[in-house]
Protein backbone atom coordinates (compact mmCIF):
# COMPACT_ATOMS: atom_id res chain seq x y z
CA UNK A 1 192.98 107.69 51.78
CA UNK A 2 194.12 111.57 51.71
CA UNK A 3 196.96 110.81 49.44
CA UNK A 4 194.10 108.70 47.07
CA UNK A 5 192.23 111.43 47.15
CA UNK A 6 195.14 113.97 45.98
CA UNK A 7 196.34 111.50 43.13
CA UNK A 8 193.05 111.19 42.11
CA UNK A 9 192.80 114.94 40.63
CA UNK A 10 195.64 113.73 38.76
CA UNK A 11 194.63 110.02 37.87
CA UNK A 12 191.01 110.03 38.68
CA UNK A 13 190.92 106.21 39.01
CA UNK A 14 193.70 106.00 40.72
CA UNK A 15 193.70 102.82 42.67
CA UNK A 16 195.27 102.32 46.39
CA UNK A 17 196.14 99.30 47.72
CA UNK A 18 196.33 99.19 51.36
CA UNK A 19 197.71 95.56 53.14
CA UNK A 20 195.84 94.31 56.05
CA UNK A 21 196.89 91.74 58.32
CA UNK A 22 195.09 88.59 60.12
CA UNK A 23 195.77 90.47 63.53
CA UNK A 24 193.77 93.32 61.87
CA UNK A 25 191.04 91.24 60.56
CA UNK A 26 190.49 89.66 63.74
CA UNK A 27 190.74 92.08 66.46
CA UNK A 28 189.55 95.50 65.44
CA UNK A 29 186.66 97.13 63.90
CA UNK A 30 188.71 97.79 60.31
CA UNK A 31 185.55 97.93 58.22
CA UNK A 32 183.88 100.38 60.34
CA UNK A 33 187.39 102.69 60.61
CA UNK A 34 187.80 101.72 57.05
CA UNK A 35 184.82 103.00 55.37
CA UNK A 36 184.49 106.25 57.49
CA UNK A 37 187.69 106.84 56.10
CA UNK A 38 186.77 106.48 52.83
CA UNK A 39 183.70 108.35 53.01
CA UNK A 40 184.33 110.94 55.15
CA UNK A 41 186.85 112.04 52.27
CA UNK A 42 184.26 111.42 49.52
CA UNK A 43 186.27 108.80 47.84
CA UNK A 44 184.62 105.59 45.07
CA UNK A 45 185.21 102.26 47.18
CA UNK A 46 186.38 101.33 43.76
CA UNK A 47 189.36 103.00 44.26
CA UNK A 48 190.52 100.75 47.31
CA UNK A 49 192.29 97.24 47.16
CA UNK A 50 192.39 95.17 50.54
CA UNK A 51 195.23 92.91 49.89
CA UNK A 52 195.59 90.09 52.76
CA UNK A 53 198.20 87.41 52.90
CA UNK A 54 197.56 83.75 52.30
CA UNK A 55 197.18 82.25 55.21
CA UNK A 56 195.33 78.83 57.03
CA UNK A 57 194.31 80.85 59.75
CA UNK A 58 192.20 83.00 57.50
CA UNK A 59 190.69 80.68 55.87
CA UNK A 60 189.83 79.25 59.50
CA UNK A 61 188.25 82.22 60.92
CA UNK A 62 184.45 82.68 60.56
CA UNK A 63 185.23 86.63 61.75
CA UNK A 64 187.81 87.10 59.02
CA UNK A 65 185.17 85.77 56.89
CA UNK A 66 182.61 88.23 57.89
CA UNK A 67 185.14 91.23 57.52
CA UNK A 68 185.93 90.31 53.72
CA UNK A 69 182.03 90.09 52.84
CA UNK A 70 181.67 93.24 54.39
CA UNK A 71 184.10 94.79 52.40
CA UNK A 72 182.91 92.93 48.92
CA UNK A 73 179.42 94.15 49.63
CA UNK A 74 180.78 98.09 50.04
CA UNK A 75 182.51 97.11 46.43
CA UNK A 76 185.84 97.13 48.25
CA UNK A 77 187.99 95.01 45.70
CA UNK A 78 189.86 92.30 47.64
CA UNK A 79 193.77 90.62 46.26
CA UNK A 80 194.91 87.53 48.24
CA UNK A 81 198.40 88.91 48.61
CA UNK A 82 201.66 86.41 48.21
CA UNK A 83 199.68 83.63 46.43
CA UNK A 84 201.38 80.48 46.12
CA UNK A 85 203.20 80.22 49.25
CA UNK A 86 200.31 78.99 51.20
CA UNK A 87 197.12 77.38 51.26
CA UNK A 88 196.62 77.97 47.50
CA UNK A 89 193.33 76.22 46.85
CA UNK A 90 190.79 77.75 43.91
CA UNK A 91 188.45 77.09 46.31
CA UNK A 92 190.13 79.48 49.23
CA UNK A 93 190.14 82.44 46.39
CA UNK A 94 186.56 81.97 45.63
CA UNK A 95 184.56 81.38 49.40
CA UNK A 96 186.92 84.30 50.17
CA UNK A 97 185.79 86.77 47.83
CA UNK A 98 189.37 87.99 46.68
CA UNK A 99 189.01 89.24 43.19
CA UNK A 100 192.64 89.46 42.77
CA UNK A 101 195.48 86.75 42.98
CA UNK A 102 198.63 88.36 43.72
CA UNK A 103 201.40 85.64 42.79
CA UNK A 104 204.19 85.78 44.72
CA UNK A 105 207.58 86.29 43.73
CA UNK A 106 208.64 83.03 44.30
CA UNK A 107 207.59 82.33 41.06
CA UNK A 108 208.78 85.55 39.06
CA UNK A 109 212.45 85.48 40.56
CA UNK A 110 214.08 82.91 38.51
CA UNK A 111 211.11 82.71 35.60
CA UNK A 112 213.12 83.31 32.50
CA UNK A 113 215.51 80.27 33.62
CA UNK A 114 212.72 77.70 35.43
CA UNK A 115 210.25 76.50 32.34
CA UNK A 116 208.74 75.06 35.24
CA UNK A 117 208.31 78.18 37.16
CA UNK A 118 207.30 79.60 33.78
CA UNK A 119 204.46 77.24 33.16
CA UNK A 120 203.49 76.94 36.80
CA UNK A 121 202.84 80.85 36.60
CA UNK A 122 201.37 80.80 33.04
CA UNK A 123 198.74 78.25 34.40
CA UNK A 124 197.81 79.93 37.65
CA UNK A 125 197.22 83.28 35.65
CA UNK A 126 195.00 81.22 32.97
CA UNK A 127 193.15 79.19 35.48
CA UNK A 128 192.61 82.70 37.38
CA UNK A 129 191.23 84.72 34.46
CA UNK A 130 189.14 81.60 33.51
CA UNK A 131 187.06 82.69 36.63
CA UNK A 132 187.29 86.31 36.01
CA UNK A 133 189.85 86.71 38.35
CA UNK A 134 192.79 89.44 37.87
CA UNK A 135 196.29 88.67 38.22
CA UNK A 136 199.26 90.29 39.51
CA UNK A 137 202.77 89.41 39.60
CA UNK A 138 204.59 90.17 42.11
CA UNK A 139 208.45 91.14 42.72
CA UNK A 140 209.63 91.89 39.22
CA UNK A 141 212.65 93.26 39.55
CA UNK A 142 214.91 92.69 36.08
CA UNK A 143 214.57 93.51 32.66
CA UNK A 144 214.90 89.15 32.12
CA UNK A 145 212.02 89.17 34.45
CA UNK A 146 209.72 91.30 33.05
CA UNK A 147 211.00 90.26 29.30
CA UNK A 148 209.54 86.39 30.26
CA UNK A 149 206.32 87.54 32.13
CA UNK A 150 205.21 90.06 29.82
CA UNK A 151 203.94 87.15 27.30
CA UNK A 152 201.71 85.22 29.86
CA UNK A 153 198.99 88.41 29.99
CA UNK A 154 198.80 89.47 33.67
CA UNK A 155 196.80 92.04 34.80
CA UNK A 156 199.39 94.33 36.49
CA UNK A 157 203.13 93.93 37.44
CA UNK A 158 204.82 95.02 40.20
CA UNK A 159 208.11 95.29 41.69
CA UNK A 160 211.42 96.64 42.34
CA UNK A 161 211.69 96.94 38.12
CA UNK A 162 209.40 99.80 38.30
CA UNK A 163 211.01 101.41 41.68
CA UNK A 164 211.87 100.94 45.13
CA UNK A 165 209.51 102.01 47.65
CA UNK A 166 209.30 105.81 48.44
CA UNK A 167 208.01 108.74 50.16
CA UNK A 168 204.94 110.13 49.12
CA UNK A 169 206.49 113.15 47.30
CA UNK A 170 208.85 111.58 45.31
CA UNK A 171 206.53 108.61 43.98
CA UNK A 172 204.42 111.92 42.92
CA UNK A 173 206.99 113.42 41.36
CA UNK A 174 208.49 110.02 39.12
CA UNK A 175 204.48 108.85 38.60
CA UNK A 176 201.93 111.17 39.26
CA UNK A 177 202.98 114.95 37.72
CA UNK A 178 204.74 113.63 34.90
């Protein structure tokens, strides 16, 4: 949340996205820690994604549940992160509140050779914007790769095709203070 804040006086909408896992859903107080967080830094909720993994056991759990409408009704935007490698039902995304499908890169690795993969993806991101949902691929990590799934209108991209993972200073330095 600090580092939100600090890329926010550069990119004041600057968005963070910040993975939580079942464990964390389950057994500690994350909206509570979460939102004092948040505010005690003066930040928009806005500016926070809660991305959480497909997963059965989700689904399953009535306290999980409760967490994610707690954090839709503080207009904490939600992504269901790695979708399409598990319980992928419409019907999951929507009693779960995500907001954002997140498709994993399952899908993206081999897209500009698969027409399947490449239709499979093009419907799941039209079926998801039909219900106002925004997509993100996930795990692009070629120029072929982002070539093929630049036509099929997702939201974002993401992946090693953009860079690897870094510290804090140097993702400021490459992004942020351009």
């Amino acid at each position: 949340a600090k580092q939100c804040k600090r890329w926010m006086e550069f990119v004041p909408d600057f968005q963070m996205n910040i993975n939580l896992s079942f464990v964390q859903l389950k057994k500690s107080d994350v909206v509570k820690d979460a939102m004092e967080c948040i505010d005690r830094l003066g930040l928009p909720h806005e500016n926070f994604v809660f991305e959480v993994t497909e997963s059965g056991e989700i689904e399953s759990s009535i306290a999980t549940k409760n967490v994610l409408k707690s954090f839709k009704e503080k207009n904490i935007k939600l992504a269901i992160d790695d979708f399409g490698t598990g319980y992928s039902n419409p019907r999951y995304v929507k009693d779960m509140m995500f907001g954002i499908i997140k498709i994993d890169r399952a899908f993206i690795k081999n897209i500009q050779n698969s027409e399947y993969d490449y239709m499979l993806v093009q419907y799941i991101t039209d079926m998801a914007h039909s219900l106002n949902l925004k997509v993100c691929y996930e795990g692009v990590e070629t120029k072929e790769e982002m070539e093929s799934v630049g036509s099929l209108n997702p939201d974002c991209i993401q992946g090693y095709y953009f860079g690897r993972p870094s510290a804090s200073e140097v993702f400021e330095k490459h992004f942020i203070n351009q």
